[in-house]
N, C-alpha and C. Protein backbone atom coordinates (compact mmCIF):
# COMPACT_ATOMS: atom_id res chain seq x y z
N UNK A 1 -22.17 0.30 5.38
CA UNK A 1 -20.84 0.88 5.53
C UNK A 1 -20.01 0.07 6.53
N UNK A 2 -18.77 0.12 6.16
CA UNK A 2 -17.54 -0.72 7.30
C UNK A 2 -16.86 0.32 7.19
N UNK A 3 -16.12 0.70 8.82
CA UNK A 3 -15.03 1.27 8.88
C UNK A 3 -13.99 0.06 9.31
N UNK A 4 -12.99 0.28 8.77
CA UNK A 4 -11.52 0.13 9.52
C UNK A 4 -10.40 0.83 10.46
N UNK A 5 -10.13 0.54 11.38
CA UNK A 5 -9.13 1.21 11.90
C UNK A 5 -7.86 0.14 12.39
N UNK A 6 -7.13 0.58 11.65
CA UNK A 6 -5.84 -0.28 11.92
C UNK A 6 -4.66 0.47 13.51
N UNK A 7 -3.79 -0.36 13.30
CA UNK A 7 -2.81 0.23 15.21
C UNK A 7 -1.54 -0.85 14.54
N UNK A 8 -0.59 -0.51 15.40
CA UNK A 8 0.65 -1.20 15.35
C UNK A 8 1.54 -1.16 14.59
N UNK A 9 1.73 -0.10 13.84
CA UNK A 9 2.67 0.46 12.97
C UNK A 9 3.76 1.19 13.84
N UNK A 10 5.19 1.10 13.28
CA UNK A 10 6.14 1.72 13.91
C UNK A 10 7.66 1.63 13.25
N UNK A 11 8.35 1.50 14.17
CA UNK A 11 9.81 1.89 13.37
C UNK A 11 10.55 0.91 13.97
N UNK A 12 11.08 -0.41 13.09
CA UNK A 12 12.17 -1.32 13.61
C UNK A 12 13.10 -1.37 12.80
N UNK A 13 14.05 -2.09 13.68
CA UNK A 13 15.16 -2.73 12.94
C UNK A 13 15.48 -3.69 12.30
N UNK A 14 16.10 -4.09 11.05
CA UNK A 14 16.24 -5.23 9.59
C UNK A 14 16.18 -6.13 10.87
N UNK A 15 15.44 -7.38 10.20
CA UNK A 15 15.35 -8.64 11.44
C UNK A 15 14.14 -8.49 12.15
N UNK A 16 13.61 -7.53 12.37
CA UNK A 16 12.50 -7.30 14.09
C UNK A 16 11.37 -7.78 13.52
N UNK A 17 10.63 -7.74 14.48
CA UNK A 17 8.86 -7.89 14.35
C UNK A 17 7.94 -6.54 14.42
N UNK A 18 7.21 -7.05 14.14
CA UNK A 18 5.74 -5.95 14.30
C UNK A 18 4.61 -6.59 13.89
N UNK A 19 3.59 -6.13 14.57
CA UNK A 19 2.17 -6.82 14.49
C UNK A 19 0.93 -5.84 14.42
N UNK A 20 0.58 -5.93 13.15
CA UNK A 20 -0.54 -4.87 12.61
C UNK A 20 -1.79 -5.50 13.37
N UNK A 21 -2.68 -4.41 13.78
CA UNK A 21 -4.09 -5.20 14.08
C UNK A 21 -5.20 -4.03 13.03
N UNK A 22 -6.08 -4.72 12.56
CA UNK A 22 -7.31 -3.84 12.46
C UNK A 22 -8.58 -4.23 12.69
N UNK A 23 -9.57 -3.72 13.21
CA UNK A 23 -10.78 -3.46 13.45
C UNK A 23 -11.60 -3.11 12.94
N UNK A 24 -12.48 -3.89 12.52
CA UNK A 24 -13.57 -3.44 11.23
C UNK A 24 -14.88 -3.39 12.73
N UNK A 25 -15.64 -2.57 11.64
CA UNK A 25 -16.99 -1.74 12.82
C UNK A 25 -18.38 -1.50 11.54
N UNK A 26 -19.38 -1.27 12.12
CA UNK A 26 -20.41 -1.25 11.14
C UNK A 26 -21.03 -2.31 10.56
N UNK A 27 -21.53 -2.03 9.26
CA UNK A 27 -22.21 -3.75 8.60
C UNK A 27 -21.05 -4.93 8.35
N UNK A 28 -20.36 -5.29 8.91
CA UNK A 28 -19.35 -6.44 9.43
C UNK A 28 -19.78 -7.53 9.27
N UNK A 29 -21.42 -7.64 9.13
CA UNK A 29 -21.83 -9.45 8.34
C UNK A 29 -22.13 -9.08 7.09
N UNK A 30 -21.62 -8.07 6.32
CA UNK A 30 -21.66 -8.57 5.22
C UNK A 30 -20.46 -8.68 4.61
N UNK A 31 -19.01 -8.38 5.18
CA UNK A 31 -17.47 -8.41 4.57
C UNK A 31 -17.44 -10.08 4.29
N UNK A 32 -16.39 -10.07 3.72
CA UNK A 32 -16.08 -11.24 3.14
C UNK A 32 -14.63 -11.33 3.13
N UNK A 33 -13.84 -11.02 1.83
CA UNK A 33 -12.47 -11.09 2.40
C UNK A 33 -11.55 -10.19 2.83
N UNK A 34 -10.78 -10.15 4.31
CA UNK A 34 -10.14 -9.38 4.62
C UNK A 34 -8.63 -9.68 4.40
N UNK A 35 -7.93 -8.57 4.27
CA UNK A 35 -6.55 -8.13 3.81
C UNK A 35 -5.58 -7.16 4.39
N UNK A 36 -4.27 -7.14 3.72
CA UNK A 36 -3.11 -5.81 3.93
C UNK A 36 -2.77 -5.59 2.74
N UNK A 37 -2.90 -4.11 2.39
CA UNK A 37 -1.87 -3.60 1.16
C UNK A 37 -0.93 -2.83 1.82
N UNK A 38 0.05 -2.37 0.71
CA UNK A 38 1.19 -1.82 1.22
C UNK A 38 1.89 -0.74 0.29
N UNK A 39 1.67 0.26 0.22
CA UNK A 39 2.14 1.01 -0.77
C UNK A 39 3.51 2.05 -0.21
N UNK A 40 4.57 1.99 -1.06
CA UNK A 40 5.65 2.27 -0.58
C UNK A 40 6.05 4.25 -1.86
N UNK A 41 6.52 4.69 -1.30
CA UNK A 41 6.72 5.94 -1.91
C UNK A 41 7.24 5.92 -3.15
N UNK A 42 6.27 6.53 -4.51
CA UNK A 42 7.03 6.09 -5.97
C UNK A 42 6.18 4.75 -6.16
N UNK A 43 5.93 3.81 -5.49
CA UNK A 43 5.45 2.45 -5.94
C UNK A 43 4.12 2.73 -5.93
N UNK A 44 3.22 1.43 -6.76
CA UNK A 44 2.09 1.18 -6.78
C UNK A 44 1.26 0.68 -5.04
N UNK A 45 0.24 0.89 -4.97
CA UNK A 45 -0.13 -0.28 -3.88
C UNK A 45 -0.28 -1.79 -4.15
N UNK A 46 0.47 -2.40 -3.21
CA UNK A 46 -0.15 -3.99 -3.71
C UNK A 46 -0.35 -4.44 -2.61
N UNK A 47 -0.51 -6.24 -3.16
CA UNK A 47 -1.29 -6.91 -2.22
C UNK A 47 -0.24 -7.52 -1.18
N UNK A 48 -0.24 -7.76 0.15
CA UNK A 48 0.78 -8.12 1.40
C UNK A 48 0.13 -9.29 1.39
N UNK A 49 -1.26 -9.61 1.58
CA UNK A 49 -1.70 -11.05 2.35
C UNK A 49 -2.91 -10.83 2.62
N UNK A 50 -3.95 -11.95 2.59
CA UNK A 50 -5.76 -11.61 2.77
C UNK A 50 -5.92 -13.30 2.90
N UNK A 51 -7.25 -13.09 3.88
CA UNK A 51 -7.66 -14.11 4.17
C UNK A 51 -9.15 -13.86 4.00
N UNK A 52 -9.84 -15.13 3.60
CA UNK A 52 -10.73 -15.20 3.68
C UNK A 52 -11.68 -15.86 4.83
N UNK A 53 -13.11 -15.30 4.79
CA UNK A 53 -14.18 -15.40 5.96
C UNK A 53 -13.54 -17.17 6.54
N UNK A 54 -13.47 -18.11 5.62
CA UNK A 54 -13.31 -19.56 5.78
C UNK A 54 -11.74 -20.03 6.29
N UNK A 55 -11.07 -18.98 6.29
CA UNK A 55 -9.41 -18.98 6.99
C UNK A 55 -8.56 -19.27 5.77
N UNK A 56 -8.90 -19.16 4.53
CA UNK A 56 -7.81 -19.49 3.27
C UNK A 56 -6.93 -18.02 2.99
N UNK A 57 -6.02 -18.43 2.99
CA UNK A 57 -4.82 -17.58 2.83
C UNK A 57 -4.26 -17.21 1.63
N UNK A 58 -3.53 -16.15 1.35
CA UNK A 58 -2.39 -16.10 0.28
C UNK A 58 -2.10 -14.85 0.39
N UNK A 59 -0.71 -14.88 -0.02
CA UNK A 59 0.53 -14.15 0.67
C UNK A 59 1.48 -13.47 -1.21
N UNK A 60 1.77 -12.58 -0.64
CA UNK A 60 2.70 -12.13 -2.17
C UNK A 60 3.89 -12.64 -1.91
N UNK A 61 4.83 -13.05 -3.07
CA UNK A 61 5.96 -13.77 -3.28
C UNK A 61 6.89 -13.45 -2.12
N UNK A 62 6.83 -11.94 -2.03
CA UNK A 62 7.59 -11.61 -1.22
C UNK A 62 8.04 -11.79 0.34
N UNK A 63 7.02 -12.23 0.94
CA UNK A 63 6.61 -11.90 2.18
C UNK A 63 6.43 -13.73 2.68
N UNK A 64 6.13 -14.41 1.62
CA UNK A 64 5.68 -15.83 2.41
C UNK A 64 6.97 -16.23 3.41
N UNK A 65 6.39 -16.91 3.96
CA UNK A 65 7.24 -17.58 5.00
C UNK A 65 7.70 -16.70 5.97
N UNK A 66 7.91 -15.30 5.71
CA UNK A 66 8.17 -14.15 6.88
C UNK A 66 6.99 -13.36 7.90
N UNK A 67 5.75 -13.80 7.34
CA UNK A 67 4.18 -12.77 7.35
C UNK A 67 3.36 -13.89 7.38
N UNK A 68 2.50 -13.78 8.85
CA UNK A 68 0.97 -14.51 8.75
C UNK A 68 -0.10 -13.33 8.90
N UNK A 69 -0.87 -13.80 8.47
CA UNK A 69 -2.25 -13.43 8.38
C UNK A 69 -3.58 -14.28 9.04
N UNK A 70 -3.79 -13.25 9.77
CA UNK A 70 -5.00 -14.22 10.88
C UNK A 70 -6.14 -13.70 11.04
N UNK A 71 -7.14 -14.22 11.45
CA UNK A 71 -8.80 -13.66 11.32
C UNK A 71 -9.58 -14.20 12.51
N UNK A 72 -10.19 -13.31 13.62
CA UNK A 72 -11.19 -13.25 14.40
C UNK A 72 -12.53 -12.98 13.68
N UNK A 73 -13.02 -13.80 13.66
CA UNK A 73 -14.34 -13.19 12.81
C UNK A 73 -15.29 -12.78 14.12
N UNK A 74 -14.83 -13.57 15.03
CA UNK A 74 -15.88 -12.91 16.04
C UNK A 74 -15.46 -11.31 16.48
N UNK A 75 -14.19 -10.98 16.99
CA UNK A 75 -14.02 -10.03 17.16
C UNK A 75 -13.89 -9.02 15.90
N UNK A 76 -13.84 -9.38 14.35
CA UNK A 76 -14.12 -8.48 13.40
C UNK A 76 -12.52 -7.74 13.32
N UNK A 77 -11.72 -8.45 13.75
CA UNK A 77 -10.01 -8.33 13.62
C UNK A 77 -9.69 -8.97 12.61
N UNK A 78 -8.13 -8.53 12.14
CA UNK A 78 -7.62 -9.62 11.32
C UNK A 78 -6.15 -8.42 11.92
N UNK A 79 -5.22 -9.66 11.88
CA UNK A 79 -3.90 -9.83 12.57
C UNK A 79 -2.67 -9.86 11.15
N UNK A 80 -1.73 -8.90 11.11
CA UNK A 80 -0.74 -9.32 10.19
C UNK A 80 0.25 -9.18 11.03
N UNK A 81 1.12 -10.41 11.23
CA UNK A 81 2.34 -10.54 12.39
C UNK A 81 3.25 -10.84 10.98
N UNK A 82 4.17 -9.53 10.88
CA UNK A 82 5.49 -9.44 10.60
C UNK A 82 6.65 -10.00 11.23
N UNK A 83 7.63 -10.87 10.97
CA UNK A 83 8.66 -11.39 10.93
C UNK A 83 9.87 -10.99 10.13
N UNK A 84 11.03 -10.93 10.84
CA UNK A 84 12.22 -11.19 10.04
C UNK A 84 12.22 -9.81 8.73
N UNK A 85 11.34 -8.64 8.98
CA UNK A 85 11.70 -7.22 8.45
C UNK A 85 12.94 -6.80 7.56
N UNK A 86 12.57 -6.52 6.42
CA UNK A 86 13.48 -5.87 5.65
C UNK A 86 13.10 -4.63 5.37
N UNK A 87 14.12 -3.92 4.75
CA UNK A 87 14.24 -2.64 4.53
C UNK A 87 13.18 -2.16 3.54
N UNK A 88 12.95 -3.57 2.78
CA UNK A 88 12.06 -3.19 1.50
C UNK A 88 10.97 -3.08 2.42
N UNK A 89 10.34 -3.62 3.01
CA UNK A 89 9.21 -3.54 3.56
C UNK A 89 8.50 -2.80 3.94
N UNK A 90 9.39 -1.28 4.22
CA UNK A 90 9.12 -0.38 4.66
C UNK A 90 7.99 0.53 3.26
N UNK A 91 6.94 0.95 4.57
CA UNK A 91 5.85 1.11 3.61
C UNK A 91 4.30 1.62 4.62
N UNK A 92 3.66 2.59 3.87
CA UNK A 92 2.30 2.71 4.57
C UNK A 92 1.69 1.21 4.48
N UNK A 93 0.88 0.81 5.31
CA UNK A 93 0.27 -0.60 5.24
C UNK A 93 -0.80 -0.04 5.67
N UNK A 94 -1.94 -0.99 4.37
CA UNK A 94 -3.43 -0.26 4.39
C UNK A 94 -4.02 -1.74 4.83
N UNK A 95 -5.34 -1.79 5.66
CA UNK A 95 -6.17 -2.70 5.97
C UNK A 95 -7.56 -2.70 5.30
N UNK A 96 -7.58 -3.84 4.21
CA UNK A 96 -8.80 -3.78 3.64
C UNK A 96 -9.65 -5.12 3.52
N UNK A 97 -11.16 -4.89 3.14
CA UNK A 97 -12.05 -4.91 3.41
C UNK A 97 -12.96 -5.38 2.61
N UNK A 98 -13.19 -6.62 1.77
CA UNK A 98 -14.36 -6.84 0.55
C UNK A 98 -15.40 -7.22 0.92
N UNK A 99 -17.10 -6.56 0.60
CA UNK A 99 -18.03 -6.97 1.31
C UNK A 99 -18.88 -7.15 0.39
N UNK A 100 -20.07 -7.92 0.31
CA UNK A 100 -21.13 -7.73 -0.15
C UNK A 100 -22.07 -6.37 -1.23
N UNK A 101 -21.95 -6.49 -2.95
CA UNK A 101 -21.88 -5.83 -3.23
C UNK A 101 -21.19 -5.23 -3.73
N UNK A 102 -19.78 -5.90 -4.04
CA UNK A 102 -18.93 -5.82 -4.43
C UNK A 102 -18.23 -4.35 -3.92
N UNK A 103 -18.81 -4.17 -2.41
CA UNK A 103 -17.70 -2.54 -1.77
C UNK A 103 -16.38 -3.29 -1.47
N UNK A 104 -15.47 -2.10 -1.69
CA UNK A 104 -14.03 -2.15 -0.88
C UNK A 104 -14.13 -1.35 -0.12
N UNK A 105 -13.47 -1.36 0.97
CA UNK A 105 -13.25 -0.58 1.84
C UNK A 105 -12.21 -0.61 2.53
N UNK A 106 -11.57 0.60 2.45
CA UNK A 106 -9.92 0.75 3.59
C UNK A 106 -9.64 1.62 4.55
N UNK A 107 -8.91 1.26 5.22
CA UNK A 107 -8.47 1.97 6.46
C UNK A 107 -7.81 3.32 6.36
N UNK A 108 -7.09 4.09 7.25
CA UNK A 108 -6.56 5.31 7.16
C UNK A 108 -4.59 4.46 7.05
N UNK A 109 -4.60 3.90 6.97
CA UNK A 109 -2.74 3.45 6.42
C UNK A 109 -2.42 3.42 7.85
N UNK A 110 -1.22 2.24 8.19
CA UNK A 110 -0.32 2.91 9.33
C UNK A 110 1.07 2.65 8.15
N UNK A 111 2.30 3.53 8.83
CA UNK A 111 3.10 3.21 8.49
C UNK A 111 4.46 2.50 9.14
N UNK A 112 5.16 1.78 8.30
CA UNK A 112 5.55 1.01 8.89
C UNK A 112 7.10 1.48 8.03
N UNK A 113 8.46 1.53 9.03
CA UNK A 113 9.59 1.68 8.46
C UNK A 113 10.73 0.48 9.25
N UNK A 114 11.58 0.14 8.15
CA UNK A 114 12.23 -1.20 8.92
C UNK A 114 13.81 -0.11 8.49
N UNK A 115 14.65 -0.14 9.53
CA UNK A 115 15.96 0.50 9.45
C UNK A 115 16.60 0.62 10.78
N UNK A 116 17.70 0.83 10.46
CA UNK A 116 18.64 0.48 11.56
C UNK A 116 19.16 2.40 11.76
């Protein structure tokens, strides 16, 4: 089992920053690639950005160049630093988790609202 617990969700303004962190706990050598989804009210969940154990990246159309994605493997973190916030953006943001065995595993959501 892996838990997640994500932090750093909040309420900015079009333009601002914010910086998601989550914390994976439990069998943690066996995850593999970690991620952000983002599911917005009425919408599907999709994919924000995931990195893998080896530091390879990829980002949805939307978000490149505004959103990194970063990975402590020692500390069992992974970092999504928001940039340059739009309105669309606004959205629960889930932290997940692919391990060994093909489990997923996700966090409890933070949410995140961009508005003036």
């Amino acid at each position: 089992q892996v838990q997640l617990v994500e932090s750093g969700g909040g309420l900015v303004q079009p333009g601002g920053s914010l910086r998601l962190s989550c914390a994976a706990s439990g069998r943690i050598s066996s995850i593999y690639d970690m991620g952000w989804y983002r599911q917005a009210p009425g919408k599907q969940r999709e994919l924000v950005a995931r990195i893998t154990t080896g530091g390879i990246t990829n980002y949805a159309d939307s978000v490149k160049g505004r959103f990194t994605i970063s990975r402590d493997n020692a500390k069992s973190t992974v970092i999504l630093q928001m940039n340059s916030l739009k309105p669309e953006d606004t959205a629960v943001y889930y932290c997940h988790a692919y391990a060994s065995g093909s489990y997923n595993y996700w966090g409890q959501g933070t949410q995140v609202t961009v508005s003036s």
